[in-house]
N, C-alpha and C. Protein backbone atom coordinates (compact mmCIF):
# COMPACT_ATOMS: atom_id res chain seq x y z
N UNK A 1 98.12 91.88 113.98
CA UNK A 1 98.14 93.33 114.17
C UNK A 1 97.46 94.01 112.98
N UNK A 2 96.82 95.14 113.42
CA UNK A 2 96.17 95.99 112.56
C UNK A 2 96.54 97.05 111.76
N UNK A 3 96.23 97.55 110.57
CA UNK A 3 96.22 98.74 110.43
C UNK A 3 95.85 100.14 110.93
N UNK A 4 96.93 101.07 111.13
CA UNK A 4 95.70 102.58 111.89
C UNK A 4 96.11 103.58 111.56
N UNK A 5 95.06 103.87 111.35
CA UNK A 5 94.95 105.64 111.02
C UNK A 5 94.95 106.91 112.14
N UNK A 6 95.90 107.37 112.11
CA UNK A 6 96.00 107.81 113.23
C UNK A 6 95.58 109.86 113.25
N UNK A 7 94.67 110.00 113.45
CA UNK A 7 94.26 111.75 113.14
C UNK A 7 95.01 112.45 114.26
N UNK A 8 95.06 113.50 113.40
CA UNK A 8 95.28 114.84 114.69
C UNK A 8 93.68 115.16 115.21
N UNK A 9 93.36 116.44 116.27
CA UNK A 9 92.43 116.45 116.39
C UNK A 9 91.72 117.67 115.56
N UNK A 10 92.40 119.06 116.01
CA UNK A 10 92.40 120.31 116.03
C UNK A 10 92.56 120.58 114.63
N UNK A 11 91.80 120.53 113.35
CA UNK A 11 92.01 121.02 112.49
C UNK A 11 91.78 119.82 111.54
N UNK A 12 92.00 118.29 111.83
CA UNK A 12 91.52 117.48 111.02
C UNK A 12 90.08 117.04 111.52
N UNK A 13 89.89 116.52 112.46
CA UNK A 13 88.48 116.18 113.19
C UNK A 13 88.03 117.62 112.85
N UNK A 14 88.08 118.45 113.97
CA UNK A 14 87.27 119.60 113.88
C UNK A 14 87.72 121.06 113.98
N UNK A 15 87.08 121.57 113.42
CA UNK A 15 87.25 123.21 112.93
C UNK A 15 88.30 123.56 114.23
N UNK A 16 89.63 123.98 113.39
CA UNK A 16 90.96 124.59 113.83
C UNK A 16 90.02 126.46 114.02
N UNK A 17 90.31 126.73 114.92
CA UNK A 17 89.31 127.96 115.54
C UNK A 17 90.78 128.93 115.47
N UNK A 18 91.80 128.96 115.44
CA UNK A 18 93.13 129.67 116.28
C UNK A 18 93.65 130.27 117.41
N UNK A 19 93.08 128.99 117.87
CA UNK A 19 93.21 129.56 119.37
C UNK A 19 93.21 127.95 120.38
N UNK A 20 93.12 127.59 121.01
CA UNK A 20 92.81 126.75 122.10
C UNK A 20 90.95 126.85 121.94
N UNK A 21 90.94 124.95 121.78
CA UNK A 21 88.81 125.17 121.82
C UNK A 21 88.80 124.71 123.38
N UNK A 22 88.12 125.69 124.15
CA UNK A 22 87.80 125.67 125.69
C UNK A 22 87.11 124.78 125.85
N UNK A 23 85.68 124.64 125.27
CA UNK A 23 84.37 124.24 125.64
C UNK A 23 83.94 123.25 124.52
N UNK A 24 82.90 122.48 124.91
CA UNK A 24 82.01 121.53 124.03
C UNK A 24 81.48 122.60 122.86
N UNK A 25 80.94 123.73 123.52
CA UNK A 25 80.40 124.87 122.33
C UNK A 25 81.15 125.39 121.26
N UNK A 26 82.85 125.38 121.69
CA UNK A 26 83.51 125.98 120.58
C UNK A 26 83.91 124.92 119.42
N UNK A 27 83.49 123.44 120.27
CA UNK A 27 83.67 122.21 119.23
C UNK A 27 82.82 121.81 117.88
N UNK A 28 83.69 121.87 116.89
CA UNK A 28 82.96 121.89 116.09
C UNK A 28 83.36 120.79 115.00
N UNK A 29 82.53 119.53 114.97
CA UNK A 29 83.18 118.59 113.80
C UNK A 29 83.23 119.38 112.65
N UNK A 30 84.29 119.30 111.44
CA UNK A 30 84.20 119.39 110.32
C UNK A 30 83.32 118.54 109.62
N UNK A 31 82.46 119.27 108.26
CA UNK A 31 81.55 118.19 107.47
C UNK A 31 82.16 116.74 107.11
N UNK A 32 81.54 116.07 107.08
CA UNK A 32 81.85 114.50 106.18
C UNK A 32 83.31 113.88 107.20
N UNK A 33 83.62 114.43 108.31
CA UNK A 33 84.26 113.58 109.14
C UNK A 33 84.04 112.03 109.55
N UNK A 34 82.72 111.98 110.12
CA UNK A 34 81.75 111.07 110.81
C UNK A 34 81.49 109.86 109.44
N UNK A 35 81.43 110.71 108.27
CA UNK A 35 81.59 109.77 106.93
C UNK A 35 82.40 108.98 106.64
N UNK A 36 83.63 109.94 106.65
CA UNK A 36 84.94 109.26 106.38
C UNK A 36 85.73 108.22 107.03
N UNK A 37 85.51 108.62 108.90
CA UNK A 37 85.51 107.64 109.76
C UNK A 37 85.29 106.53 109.38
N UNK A 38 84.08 106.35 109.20
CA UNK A 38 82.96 105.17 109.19
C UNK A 38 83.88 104.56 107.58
N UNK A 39 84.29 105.14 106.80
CA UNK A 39 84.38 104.27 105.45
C UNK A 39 86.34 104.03 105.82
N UNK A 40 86.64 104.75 106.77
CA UNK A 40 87.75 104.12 107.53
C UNK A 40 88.17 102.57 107.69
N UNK A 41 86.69 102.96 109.04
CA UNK A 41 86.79 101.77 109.26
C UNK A 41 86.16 100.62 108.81
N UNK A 42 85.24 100.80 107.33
CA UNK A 42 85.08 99.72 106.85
C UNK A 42 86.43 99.26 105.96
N UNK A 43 87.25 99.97 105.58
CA UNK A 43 88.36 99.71 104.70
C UNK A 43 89.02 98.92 105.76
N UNK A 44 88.93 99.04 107.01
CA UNK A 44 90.38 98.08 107.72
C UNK A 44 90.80 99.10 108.70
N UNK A 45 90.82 100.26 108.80
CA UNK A 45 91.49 100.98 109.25
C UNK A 45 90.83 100.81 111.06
N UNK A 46 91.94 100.75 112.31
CA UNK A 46 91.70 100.95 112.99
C UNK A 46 91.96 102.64 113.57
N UNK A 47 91.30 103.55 114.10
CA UNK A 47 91.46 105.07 113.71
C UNK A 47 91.83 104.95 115.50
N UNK A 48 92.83 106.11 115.38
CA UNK A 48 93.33 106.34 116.71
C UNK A 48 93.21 108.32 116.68
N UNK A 49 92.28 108.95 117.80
CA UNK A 49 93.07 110.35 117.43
C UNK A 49 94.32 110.76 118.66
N UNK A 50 94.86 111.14 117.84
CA UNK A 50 96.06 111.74 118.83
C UNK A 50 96.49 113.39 119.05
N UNK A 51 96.12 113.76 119.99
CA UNK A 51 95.96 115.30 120.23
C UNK A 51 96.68 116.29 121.25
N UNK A 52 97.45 117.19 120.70
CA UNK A 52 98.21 117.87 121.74
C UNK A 52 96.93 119.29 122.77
N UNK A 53 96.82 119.39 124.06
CA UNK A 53 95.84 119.86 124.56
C UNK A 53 96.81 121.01 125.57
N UNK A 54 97.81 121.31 125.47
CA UNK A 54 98.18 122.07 126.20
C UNK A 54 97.56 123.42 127.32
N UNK A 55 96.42 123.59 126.74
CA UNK A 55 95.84 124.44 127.47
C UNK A 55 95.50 123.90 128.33
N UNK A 56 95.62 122.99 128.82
CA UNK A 56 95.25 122.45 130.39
C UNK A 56 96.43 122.71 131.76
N UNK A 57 97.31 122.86 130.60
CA UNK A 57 98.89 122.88 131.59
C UNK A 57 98.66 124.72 131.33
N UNK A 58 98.18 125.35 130.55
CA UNK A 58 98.19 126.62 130.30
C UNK A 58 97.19 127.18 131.64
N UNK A 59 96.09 126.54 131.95
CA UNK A 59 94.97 126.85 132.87
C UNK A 59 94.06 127.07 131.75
N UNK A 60 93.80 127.09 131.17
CA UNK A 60 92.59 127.87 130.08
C UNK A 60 91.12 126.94 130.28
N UNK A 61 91.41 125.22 130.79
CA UNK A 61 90.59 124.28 130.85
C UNK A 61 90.97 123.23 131.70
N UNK A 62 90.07 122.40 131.94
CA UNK A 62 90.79 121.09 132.66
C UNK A 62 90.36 119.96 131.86
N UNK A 63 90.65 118.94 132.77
CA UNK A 63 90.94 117.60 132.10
C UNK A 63 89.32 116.92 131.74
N UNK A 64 88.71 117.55 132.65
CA UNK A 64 87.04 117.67 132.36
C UNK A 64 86.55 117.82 131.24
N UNK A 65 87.36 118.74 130.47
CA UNK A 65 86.18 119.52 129.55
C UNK A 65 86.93 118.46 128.05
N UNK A 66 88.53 118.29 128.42
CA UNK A 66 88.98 117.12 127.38
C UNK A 66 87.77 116.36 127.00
N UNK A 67 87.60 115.70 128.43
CA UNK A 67 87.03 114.39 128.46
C UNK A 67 85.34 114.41 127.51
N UNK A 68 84.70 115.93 128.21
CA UNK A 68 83.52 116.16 127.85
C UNK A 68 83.70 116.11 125.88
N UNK A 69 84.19 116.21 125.61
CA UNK A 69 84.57 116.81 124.34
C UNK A 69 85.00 115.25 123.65
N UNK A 70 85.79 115.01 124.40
CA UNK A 70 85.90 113.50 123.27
C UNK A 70 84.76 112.67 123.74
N UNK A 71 84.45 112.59 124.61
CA UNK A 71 82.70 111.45 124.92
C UNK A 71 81.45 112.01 123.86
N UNK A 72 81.64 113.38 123.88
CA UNK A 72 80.55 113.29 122.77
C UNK A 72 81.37 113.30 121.49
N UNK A 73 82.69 113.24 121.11
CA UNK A 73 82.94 112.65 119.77
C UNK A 73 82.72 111.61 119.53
N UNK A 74 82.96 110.29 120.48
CA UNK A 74 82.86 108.98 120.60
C UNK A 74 81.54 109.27 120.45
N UNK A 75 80.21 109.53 120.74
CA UNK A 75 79.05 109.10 120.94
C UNK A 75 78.36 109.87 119.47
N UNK A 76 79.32 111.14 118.77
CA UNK A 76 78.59 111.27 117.55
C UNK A 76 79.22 110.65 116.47
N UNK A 77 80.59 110.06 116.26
CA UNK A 77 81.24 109.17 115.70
C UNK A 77 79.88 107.68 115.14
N UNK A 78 79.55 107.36 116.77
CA UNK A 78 78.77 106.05 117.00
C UNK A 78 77.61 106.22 116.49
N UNK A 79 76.94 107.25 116.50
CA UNK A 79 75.45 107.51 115.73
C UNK A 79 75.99 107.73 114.37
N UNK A 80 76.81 107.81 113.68
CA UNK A 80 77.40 107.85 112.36
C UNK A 80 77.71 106.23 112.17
N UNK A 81 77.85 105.30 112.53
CA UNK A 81 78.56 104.31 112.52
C UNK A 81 79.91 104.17 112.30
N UNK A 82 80.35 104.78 112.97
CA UNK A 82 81.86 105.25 112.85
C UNK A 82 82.26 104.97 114.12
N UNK A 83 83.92 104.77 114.16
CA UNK A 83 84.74 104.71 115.22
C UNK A 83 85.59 104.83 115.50
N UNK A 84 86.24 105.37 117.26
CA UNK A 84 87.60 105.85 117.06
C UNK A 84 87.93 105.37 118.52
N UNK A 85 88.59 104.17 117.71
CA UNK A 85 89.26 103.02 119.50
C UNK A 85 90.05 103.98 120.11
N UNK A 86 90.14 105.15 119.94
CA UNK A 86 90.89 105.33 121.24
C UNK A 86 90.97 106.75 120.89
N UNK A 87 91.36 107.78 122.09
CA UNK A 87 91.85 109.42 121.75
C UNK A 87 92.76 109.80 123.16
N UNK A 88 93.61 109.72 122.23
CA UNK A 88 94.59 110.39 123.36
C UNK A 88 94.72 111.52 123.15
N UNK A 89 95.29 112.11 124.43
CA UNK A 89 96.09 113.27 124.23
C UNK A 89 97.15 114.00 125.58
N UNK A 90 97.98 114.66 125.21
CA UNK A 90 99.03 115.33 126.25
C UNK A 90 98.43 116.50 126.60
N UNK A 91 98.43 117.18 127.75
CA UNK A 91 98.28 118.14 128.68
C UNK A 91 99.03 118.84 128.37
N UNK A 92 100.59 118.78 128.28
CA UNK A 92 101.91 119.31 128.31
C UNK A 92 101.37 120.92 127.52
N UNK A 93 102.14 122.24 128.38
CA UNK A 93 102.65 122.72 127.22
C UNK A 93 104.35 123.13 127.44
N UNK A 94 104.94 123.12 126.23
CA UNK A 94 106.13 123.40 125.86
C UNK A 94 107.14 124.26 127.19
N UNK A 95 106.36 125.25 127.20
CA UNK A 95 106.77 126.19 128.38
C UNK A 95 107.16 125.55 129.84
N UNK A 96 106.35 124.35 130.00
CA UNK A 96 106.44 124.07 131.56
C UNK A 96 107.42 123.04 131.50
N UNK A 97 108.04 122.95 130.89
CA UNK A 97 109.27 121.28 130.76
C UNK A 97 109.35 120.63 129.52
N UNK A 98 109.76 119.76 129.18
CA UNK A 98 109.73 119.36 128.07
C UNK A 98 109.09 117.88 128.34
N UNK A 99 108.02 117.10 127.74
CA UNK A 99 107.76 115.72 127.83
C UNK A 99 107.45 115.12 126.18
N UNK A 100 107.77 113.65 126.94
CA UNK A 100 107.56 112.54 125.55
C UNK A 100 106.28 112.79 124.79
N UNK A 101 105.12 113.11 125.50
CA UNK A 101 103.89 112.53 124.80
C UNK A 101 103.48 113.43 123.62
N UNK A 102 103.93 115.49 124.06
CA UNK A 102 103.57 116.25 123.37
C UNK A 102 104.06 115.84 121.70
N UNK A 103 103.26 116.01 120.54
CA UNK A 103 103.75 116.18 119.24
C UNK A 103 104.63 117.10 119.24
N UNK A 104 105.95 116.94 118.73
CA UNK A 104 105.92 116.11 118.30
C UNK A 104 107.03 114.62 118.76
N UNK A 105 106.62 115.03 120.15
CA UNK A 105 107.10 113.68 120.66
C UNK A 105 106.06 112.02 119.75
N UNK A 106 106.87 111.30 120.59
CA UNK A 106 106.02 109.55 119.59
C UNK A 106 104.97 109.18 120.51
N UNK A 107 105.16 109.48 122.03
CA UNK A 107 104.65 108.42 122.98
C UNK A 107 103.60 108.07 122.63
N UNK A 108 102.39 109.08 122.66
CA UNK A 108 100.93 108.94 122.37
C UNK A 108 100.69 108.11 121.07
N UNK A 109 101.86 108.27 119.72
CA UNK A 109 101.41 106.98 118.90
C UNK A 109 102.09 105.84 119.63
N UNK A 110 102.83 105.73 120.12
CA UNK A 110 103.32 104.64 120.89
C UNK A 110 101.98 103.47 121.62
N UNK A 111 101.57 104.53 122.54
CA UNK A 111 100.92 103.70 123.25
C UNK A 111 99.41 103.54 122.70
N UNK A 112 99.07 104.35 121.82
CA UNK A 112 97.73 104.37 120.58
C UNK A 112 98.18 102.95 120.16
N UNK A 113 99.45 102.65 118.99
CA UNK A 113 99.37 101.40 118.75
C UNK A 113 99.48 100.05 119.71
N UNK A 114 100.49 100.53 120.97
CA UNK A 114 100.42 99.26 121.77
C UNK A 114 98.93 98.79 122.40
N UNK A 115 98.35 99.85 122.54
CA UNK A 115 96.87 99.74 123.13
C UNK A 115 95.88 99.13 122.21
N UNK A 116 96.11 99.32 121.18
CA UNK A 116 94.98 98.87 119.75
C UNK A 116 95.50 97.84 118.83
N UNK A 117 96.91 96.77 119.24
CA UNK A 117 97.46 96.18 118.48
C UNK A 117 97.62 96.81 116.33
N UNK A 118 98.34 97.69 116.86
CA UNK A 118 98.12 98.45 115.39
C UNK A 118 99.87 98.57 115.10
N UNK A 119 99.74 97.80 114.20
CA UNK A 119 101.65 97.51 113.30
C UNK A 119 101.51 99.09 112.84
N UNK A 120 102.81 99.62 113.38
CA UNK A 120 102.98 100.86 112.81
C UNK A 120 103.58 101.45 111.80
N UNK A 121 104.18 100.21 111.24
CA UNK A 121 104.72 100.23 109.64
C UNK A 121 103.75 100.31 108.50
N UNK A 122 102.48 99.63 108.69
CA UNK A 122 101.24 99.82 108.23
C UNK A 122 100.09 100.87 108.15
N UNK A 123 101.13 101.74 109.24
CA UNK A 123 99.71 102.82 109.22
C UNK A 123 100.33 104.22 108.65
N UNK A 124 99.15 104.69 109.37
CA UNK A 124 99.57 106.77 108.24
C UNK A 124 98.94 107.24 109.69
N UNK A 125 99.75 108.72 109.45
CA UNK A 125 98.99 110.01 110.68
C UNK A 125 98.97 110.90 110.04
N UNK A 126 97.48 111.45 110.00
CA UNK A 126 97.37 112.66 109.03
C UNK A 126 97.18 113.84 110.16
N UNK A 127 97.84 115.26 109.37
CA UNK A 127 97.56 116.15 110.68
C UNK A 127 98.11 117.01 109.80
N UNK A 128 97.57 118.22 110.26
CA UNK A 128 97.67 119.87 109.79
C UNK A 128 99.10 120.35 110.27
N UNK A 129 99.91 120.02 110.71
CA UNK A 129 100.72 120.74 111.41
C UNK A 129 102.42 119.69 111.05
N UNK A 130 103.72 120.46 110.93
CA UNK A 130 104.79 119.68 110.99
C UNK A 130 104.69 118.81 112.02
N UNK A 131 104.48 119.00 113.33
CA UNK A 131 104.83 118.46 114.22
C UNK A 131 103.91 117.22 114.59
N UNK A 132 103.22 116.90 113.87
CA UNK A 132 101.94 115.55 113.36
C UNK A 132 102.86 114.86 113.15
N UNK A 133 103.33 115.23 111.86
CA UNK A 133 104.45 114.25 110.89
C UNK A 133 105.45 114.14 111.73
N UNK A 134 106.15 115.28 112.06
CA UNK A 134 107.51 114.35 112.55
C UNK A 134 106.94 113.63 113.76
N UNK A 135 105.79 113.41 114.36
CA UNK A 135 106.20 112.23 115.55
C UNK A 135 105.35 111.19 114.87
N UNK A 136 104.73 111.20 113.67
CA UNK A 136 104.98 110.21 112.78
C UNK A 136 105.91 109.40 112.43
N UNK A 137 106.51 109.69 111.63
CA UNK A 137 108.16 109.74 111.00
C UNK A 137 108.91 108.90 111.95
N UNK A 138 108.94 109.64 113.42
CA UNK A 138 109.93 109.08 114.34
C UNK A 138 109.47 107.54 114.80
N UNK A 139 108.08 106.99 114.73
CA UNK A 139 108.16 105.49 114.81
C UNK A 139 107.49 104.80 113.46
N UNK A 140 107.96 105.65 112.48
CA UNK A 140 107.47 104.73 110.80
C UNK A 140 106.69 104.43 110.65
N UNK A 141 105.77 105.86 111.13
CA UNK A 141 104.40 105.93 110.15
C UNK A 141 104.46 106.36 109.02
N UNK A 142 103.76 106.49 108.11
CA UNK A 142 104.01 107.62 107.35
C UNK A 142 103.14 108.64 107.71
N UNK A 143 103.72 109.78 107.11
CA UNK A 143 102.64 111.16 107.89
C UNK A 143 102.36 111.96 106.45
N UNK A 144 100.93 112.10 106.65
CA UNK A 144 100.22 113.20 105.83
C UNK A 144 99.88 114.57 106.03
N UNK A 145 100.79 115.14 105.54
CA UNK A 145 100.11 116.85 106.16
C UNK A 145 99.26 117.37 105.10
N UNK A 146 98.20 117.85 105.98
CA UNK A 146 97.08 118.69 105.26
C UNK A 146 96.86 119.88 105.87
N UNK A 147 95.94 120.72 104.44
CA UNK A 147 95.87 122.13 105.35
C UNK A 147 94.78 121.79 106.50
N UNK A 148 94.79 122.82 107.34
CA UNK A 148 93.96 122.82 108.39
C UNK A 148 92.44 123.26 107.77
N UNK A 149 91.57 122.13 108.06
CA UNK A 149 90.07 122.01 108.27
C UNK A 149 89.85 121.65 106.81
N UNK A 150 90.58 121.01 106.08
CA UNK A 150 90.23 119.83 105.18
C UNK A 150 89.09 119.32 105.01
N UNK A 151 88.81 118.41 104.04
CA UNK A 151 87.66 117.43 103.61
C UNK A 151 88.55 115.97 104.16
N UNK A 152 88.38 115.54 104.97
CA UNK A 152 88.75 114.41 105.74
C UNK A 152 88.54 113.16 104.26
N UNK A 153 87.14 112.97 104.27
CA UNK A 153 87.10 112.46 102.85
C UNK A 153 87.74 112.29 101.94
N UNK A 154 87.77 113.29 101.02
CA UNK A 154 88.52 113.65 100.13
C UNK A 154 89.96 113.32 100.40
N UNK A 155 90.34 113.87 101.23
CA UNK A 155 92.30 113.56 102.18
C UNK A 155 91.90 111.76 101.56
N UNK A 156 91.13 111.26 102.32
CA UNK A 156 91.01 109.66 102.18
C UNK A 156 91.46 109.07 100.74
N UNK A 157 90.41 109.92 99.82
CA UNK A 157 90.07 108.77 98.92
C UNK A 157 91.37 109.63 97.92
N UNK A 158 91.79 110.35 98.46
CA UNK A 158 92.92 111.00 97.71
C UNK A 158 94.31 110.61 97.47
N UNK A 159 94.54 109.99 99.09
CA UNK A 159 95.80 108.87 99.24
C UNK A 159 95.12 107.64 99.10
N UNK A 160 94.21 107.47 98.22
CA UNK A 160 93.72 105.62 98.17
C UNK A 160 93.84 105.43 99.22
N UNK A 161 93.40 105.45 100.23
CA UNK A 161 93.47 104.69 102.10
C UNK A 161 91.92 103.87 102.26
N UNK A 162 91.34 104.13 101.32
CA UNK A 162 89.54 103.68 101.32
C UNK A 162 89.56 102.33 100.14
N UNK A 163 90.78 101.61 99.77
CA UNK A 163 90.82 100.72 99.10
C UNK A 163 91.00 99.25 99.68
């Protein structure tokens, strides 16, 4: 089993906007992401992102525009030499019921590590928000909170994770 790094999306990947990002257009990587990735995963790190998307259960978007949005992360990740085995994320929002997957439920690291053979005693989830950490916490990750729209980098070589 592996090590993994497990990101939020919205504010560590890319520019936290305050609001719900609708479209591919409002997506915006943060600088030196695609860097940091890549020196990720030369350190060992298998990178998982894990992302709460509620505006889909809100109506604001569908499951389409998710998808559109992480295929071209995966594909600008890959022209970086960078990589990210996997991106989940929950639909849920809060309002319509309560479910496992939303942060800061565990499921989504749950099945991030069962899917990527990734020991979860070994890894970290970094994310802008309490609710990163505690569904960290709840299956013994450790969790890193940062402010929103960070130097991903820097976050890295700051907790030694690039050693």
């Amino acid at each position: 089993m592996v090590k993994g790094m497990f990101l939020d999306r919205d504010g560590v990947i890319n520019r936290e906007i305050g609001r719900h990002t609708t479209s591919l257009a409002e997506f915006t990587v943060l600088p030196g992401v695609p860097e940091a990735i890549r020196a990720a995963n030369e350190a060992g790190w298998k990178v998982v992102v894990i992302t709460n998307q509620s505006g889909i259960d809100l109506g604001l978007y569908d499951h389409s525009v998710v998808e559109r949005i992480h295929t071209y992360l995966h594909e600008m990740l890959g022209s970086a030499g960078a990589h990210a085995a996997d991106i989940l994320y929950c639909p849920h929002h809060p309002s319509k019921g309560r479910c496992l997957c939303r942060k800061p439920g565990s499921l989504l690291l749950e099945r991030g590590a069962a899917r990527n053979g990734i020991d979860l005693e070994r890894s970290v989830m970094i994310g802008d928000r309490d609710r990163d950490i505690d569904a960290a916490v709840a299956v013994g990750v450790r969790g890193i909170l940062v402010e929103a729209n960070s130097h991903l980098g820097r976050i890295l070589e700051k907790e030694n994770l690039l050693s």
